[in-house]
PDB file of N, CA and C in Angstrom:
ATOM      1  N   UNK A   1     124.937 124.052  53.884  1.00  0.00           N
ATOM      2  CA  UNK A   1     125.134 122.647  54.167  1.00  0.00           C
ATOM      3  C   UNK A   1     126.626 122.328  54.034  1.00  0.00           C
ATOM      4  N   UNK A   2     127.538 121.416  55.457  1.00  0.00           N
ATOM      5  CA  UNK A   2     128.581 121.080  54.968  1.00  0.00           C
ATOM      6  C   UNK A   2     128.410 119.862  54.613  1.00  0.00           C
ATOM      7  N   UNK A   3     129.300 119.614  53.576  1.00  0.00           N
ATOM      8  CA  UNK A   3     129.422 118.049  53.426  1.00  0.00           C
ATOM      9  C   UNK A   3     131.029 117.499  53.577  1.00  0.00           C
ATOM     10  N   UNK A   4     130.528 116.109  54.300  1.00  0.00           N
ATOM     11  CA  UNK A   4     132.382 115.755  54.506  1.00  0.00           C
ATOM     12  C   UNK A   4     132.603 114.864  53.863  1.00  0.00           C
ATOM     13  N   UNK A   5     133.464 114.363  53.721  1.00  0.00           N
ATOM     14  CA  UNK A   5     133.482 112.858  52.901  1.00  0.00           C
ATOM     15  C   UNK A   5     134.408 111.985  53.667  1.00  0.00           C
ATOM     16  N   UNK A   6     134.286 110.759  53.920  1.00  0.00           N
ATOM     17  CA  UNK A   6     134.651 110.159  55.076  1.00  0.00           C
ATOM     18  C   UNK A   6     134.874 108.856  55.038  1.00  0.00           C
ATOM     19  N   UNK A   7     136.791 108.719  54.894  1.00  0.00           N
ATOM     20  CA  UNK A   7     137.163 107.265  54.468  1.00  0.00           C
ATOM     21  C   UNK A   7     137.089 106.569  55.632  1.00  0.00           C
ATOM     22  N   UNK A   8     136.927 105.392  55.637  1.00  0.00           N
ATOM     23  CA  UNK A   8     136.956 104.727  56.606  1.00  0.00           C
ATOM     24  C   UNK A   8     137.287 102.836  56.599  1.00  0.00           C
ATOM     25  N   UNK A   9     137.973 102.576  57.306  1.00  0.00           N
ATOM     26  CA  UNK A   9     138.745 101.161  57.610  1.00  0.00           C
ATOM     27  C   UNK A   9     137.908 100.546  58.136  1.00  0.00           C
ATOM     28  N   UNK A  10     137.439  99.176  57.971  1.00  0.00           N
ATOM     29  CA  UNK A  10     136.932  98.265  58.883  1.00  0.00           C
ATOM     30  C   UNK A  10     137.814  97.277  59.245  1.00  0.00           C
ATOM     31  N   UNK A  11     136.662  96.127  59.633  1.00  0.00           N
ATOM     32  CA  UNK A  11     137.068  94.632  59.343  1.00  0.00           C
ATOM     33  C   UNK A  11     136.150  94.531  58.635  1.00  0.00           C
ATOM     34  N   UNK A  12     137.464  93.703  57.736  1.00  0.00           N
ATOM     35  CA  UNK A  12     136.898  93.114  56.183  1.00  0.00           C
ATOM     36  C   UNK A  12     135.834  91.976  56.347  1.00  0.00           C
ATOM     37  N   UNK A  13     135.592  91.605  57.419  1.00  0.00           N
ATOM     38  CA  UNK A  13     134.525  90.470  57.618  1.00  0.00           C
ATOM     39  C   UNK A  13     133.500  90.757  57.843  1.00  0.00           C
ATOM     40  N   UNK A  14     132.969  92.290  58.103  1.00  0.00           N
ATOM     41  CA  UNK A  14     131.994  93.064  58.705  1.00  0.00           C
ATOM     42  C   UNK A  14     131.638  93.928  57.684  1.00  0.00           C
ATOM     43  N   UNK A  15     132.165  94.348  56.522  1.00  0.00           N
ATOM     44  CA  UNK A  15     131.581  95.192  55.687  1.00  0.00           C
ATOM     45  C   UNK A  15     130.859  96.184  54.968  1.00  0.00           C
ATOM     46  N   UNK A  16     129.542  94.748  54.715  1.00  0.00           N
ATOM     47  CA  UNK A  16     128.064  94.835  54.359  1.00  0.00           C
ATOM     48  C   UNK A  16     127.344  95.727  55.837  1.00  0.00           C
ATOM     49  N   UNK A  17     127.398  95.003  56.886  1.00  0.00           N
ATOM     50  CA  UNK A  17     126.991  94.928  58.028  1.00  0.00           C
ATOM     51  C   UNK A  17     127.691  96.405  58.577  1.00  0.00           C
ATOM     52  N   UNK A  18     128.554  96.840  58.453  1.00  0.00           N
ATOM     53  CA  UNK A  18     129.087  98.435  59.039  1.00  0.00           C
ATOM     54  C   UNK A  18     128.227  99.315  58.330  1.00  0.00           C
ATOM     55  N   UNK A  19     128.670  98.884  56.877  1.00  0.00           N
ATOM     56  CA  UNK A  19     128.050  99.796  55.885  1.00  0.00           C
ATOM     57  C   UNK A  19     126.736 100.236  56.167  1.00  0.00           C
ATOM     58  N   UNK A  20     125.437  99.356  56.556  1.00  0.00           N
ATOM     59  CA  UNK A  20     124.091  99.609  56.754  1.00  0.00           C
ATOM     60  C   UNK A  20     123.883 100.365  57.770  1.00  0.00           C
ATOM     61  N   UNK A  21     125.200  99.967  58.915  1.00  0.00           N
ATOM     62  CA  UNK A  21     125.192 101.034  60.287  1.00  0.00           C
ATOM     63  C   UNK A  21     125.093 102.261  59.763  1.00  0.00           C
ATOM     64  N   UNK A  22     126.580 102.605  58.854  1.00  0.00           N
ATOM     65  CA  UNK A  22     126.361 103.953  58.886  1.00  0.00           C
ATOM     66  C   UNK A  22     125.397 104.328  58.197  1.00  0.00           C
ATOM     67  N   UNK A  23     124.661 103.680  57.305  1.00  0.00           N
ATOM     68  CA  UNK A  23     124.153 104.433  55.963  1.00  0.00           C
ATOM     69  C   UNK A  23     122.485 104.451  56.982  1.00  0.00           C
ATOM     70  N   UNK A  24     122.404 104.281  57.740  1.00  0.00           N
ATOM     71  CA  UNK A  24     121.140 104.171  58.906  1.00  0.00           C
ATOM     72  C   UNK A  24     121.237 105.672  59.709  1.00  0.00           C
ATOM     73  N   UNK A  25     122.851 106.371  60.057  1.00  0.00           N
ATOM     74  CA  UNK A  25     122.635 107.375  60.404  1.00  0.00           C
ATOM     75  C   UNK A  25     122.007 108.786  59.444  1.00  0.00           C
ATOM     76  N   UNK A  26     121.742 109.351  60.492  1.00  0.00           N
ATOM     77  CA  UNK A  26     120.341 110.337  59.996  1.00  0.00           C
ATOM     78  C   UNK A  26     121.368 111.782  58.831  1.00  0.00           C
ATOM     79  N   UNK A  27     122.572 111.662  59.205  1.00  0.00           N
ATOM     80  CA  UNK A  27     123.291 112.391  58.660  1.00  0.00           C
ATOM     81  C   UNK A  27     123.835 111.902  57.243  1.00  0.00           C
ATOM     82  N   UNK A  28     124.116 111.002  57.242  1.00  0.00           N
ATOM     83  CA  UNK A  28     124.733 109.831  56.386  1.00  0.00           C
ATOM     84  C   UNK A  28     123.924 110.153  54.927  1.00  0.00           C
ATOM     85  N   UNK A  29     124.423 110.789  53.562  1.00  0.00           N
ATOM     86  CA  UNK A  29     123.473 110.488  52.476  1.00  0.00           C
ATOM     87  C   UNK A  29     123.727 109.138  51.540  1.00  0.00           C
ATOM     88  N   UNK A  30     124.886 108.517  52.063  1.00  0.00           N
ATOM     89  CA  UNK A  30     125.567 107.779  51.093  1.00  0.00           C
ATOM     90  C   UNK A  30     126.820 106.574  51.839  1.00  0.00           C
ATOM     91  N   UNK A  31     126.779 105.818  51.300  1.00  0.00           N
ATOM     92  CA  UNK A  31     127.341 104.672  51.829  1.00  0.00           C
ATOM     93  C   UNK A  31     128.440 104.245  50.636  1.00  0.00           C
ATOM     94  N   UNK A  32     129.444 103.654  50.353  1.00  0.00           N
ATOM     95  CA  UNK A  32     130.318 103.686  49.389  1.00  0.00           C
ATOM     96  C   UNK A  32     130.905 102.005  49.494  1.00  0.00           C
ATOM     97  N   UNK A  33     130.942 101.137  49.335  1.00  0.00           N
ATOM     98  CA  UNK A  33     132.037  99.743  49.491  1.00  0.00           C
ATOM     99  C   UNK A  33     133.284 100.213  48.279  1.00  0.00           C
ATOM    100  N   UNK A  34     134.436 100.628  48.700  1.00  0.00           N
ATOM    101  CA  UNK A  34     135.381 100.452  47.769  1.00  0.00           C
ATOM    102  C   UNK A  34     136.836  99.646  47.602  1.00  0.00           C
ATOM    103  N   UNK A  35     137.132  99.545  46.761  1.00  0.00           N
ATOM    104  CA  UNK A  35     138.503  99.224  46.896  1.00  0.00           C
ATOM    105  C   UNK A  35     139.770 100.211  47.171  1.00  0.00           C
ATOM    106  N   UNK A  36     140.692  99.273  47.170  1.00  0.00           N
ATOM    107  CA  UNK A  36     141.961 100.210  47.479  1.00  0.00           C
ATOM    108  C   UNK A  36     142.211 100.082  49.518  1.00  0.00           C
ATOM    109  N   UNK A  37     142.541 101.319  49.902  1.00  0.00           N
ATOM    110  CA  UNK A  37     143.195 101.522  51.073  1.00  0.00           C
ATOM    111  C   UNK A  37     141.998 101.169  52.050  1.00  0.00           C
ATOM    112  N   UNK A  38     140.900 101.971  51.520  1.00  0.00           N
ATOM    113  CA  UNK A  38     139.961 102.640  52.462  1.00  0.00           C
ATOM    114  C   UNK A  38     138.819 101.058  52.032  1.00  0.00           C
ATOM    115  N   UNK A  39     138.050 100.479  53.168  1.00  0.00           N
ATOM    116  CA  UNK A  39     136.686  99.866  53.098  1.00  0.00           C
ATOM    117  C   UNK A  39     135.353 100.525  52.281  1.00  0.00           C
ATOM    118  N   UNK A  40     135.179 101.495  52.799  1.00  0.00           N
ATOM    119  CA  UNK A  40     133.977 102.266  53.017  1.00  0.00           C
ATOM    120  C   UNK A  40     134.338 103.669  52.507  1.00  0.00           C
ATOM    121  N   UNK A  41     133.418 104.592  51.715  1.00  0.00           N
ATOM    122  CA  UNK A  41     133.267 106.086  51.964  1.00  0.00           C
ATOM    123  C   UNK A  41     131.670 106.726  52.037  1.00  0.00           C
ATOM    124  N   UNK A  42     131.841 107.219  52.916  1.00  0.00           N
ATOM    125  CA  UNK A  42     130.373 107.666  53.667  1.00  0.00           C
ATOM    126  C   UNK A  42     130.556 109.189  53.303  1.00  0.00           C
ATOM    127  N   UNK A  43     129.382 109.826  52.509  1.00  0.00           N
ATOM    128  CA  UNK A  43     128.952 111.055  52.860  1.00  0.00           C
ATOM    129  C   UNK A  43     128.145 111.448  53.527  1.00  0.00           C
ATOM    130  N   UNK A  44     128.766 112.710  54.415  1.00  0.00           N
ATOM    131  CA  UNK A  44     128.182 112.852  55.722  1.00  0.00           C
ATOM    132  C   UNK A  44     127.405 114.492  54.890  1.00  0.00           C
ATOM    133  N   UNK A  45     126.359 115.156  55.448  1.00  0.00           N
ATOM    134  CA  UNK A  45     126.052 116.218  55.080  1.00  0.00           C
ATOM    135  C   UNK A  45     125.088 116.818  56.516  1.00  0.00           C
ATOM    136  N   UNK A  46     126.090 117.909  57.058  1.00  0.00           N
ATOM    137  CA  UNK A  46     125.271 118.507  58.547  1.00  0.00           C
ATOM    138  C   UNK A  46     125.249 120.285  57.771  1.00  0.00           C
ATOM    139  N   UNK A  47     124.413 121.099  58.947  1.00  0.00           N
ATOM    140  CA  UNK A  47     124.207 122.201  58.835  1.00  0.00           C
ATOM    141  C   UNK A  47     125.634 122.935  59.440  1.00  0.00           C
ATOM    142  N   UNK A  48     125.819 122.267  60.412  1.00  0.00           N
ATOM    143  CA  UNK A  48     127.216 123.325  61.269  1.00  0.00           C
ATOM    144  C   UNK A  48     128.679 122.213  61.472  1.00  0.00           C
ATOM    145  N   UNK A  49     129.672 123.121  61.713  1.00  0.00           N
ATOM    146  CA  UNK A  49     130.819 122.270  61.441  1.00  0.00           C
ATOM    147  C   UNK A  49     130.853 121.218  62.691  1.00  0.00           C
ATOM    148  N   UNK A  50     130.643 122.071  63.779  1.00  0.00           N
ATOM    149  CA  UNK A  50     130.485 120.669  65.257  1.00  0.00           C
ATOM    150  C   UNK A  50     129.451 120.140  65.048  1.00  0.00           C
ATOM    151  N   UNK A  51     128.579 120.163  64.452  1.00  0.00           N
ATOM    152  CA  UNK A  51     127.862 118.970  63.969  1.00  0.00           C
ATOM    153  C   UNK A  51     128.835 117.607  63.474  1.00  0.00           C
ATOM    154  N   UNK A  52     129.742 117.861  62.692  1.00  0.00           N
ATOM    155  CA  UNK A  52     130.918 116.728  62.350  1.00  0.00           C
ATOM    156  C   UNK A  52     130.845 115.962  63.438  1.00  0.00           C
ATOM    157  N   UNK A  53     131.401 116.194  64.575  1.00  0.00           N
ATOM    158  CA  UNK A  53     131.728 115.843  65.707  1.00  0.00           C
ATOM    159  C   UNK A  53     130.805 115.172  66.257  1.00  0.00           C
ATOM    160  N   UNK A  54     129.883 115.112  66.118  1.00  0.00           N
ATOM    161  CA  UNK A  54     128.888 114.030  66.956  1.00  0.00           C
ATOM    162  C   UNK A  54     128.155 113.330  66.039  1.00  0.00           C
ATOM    163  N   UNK A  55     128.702 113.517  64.634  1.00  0.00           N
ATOM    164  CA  UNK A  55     128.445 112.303  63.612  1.00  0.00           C
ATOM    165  C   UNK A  55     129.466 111.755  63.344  1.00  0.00           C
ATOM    166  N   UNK A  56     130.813 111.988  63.221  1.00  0.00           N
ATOM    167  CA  UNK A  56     132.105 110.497  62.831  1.00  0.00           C
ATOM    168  C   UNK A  56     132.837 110.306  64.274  1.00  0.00           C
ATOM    169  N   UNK A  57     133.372 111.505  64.953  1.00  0.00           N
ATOM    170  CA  UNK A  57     133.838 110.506  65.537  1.00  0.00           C
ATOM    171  C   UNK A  57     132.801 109.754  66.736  1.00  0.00           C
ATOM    172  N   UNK A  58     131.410 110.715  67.316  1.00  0.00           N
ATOM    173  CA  UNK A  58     130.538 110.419  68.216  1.00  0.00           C
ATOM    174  C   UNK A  58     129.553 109.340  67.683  1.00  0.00           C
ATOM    175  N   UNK A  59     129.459 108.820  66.596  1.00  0.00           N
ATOM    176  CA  UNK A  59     128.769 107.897  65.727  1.00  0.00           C
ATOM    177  C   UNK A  59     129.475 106.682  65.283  1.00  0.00           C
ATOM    178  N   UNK A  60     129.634 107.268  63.782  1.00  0.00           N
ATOM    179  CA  UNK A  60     130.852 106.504  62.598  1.00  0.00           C
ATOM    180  C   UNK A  60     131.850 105.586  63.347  1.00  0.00           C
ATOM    181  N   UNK A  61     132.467 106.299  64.133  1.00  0.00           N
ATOM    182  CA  UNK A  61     134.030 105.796  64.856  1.00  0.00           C
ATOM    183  C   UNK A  61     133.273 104.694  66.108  1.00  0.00           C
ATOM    184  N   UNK A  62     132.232 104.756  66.592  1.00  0.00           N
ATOM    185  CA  UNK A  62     132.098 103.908  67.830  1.00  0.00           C
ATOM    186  C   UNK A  62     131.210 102.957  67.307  1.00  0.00           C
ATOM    187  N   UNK A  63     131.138 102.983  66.255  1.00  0.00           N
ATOM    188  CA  UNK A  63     130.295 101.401  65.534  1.00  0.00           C
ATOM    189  C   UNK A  63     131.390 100.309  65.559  1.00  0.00           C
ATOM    190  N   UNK A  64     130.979  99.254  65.940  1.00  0.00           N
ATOM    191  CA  UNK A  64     131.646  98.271  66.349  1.00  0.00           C
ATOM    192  C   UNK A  64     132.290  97.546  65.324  1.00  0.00           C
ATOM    193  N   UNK A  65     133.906  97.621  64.713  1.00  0.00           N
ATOM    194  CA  UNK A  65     134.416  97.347  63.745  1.00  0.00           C
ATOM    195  C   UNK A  65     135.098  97.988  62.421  1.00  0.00           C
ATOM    196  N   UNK A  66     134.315  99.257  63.313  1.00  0.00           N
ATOM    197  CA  UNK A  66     135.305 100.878  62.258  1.00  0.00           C
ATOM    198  C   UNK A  66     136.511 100.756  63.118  1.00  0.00           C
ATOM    199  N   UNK A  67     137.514 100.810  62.250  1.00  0.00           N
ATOM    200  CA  UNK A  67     138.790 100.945  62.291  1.00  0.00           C
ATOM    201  C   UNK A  67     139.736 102.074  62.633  1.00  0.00           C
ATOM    202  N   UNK A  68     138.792 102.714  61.889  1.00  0.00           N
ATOM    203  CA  UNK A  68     139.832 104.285  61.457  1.00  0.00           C
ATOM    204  C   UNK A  68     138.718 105.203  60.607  1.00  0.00           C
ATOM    205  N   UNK A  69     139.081 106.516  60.326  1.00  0.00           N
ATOM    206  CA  UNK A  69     138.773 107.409  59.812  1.00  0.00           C
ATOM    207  C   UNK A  69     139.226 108.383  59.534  1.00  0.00           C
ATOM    208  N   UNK A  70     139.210 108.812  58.142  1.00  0.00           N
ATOM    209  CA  UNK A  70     140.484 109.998  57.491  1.00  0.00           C
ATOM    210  C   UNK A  70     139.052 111.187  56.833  1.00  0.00           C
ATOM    211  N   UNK A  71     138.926 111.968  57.309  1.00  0.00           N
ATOM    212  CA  UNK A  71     137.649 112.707  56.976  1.00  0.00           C
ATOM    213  C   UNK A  71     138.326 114.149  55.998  1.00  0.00           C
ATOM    214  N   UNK A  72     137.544 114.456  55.025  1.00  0.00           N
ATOM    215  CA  UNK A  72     137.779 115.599  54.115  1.00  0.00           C
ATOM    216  C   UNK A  72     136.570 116.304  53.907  1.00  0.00           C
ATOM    217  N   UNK A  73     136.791 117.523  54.434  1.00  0.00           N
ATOM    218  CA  UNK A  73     135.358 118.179  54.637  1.00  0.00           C
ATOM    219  C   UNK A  73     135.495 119.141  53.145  1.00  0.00           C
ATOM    220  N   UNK A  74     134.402 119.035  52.177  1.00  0.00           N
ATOM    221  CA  UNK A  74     134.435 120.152  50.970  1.00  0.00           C
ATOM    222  C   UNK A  74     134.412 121.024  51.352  1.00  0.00           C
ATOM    223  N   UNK A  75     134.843 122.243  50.100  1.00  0.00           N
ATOM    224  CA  UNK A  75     134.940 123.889  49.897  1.00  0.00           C
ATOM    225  C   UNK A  75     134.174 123.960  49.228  1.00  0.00           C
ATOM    226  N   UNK A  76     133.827 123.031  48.047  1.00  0.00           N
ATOM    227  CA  UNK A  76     132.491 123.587  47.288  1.00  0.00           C
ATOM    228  C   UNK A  76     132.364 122.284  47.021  1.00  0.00           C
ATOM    229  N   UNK A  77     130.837 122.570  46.299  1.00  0.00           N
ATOM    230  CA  UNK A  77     130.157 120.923  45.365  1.00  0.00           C
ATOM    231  C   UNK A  77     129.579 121.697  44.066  1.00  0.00           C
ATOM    232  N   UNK A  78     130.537 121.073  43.224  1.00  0.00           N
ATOM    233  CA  UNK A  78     130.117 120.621  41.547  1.00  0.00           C
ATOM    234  C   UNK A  78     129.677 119.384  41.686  1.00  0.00           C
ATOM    235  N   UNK A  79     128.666 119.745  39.995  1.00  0.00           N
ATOM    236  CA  UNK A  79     127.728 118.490  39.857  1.00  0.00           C
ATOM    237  C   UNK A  79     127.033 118.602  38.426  1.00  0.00           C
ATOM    238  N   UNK A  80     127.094 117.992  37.799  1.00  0.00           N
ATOM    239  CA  UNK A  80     126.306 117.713  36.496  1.00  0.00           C
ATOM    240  C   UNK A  80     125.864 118.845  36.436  1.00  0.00           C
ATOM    241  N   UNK A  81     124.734 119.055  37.306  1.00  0.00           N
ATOM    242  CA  UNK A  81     123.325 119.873  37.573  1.00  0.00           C
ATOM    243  C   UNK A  81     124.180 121.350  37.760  1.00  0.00           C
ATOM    244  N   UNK A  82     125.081 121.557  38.783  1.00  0.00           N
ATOM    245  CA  UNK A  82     125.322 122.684  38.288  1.00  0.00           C
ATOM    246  C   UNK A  82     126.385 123.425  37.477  1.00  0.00           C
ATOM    247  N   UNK A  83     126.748 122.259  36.362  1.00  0.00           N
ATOM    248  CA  UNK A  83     127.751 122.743  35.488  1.00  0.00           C
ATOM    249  C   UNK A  83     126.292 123.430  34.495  1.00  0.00           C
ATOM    250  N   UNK A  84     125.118 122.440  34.266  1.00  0.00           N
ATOM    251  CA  UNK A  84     124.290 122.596  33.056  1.00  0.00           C
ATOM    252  C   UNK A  84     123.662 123.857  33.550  1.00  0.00           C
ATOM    253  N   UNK A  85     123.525 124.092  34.658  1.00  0.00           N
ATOM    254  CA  UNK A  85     122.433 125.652  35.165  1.00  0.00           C
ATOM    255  C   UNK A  85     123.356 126.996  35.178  1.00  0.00           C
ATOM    256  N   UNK A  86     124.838 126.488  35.057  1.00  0.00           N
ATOM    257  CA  UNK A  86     125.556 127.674  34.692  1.00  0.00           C
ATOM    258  C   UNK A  86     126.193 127.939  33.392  1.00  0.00           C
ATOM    259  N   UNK A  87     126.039 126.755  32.390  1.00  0.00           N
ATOM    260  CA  UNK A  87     126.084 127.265  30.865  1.00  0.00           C
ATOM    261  C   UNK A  87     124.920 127.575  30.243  1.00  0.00           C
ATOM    262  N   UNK A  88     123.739 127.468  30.961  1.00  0.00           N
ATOM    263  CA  UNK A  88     122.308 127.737  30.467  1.00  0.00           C
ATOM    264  C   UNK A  88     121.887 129.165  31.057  1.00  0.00           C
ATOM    265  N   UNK A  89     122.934 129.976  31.799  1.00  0.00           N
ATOM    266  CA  UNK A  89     122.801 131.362  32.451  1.00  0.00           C
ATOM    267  C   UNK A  89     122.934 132.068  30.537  1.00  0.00           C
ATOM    268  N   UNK A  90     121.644 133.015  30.730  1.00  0.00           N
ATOM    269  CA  UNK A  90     121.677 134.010  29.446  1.00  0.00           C
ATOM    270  C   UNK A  90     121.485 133.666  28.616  1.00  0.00           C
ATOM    271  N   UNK A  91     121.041 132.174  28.056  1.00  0.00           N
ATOM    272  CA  UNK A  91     120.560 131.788  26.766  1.00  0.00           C
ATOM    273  C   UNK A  91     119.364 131.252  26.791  1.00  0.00           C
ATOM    274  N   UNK A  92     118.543 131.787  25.905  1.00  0.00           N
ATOM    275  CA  UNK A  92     116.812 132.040  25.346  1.00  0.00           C
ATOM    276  C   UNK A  92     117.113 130.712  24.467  1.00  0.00           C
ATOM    277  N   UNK A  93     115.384 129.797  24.815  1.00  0.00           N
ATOM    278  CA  UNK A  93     115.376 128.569  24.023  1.00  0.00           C
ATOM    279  C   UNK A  93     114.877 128.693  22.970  1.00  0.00           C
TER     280      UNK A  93
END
């Protein structure tokens, strides 16, 4: 699975209303409202890398009121879950 992570600009008057767009696509696990530079951060999660491609910019980018998009595709995913399943490697309860 890749996952990208995916800043994105609106209009500030549209928000709520972008946000549900994307978080409606089938790729989409996550919807973000933040502050700072960026409106929005959307995690995207596909099987193949051109898959990207027909979810931000063939999707994300042609919703009416996305601005922009600065996309960062991960190398790996840490997580709670697998910090605890790899200090629990070799020890009997």
């Amino acid at each position: 699975m890749i996952t990208a992570i995916v800043l994105i600009k609106t209009s500030v008057d549209r928000i709520p209303e972008i946000a549900e767009q994307i978080a409606a696509l089938d790729s989409v696990s996550e919807v973000f409202s933040v502050t700072g530079t960026y409106d929005l951060i959307a995690m995207v999660r596909v099987r193949e890398h051109e898959d990207l491609a027909e979810v931000i910019p063939g999707r994300i980018s042609k919703i009416p009121g996305v601005e922009g998009t600065d996309t960062h595709v991960a190398f790996r995913t840490y997580s709670q879950h697998d910090l605890e399943a790899a200090f629990a490697i070799g020890l009997d309860s």
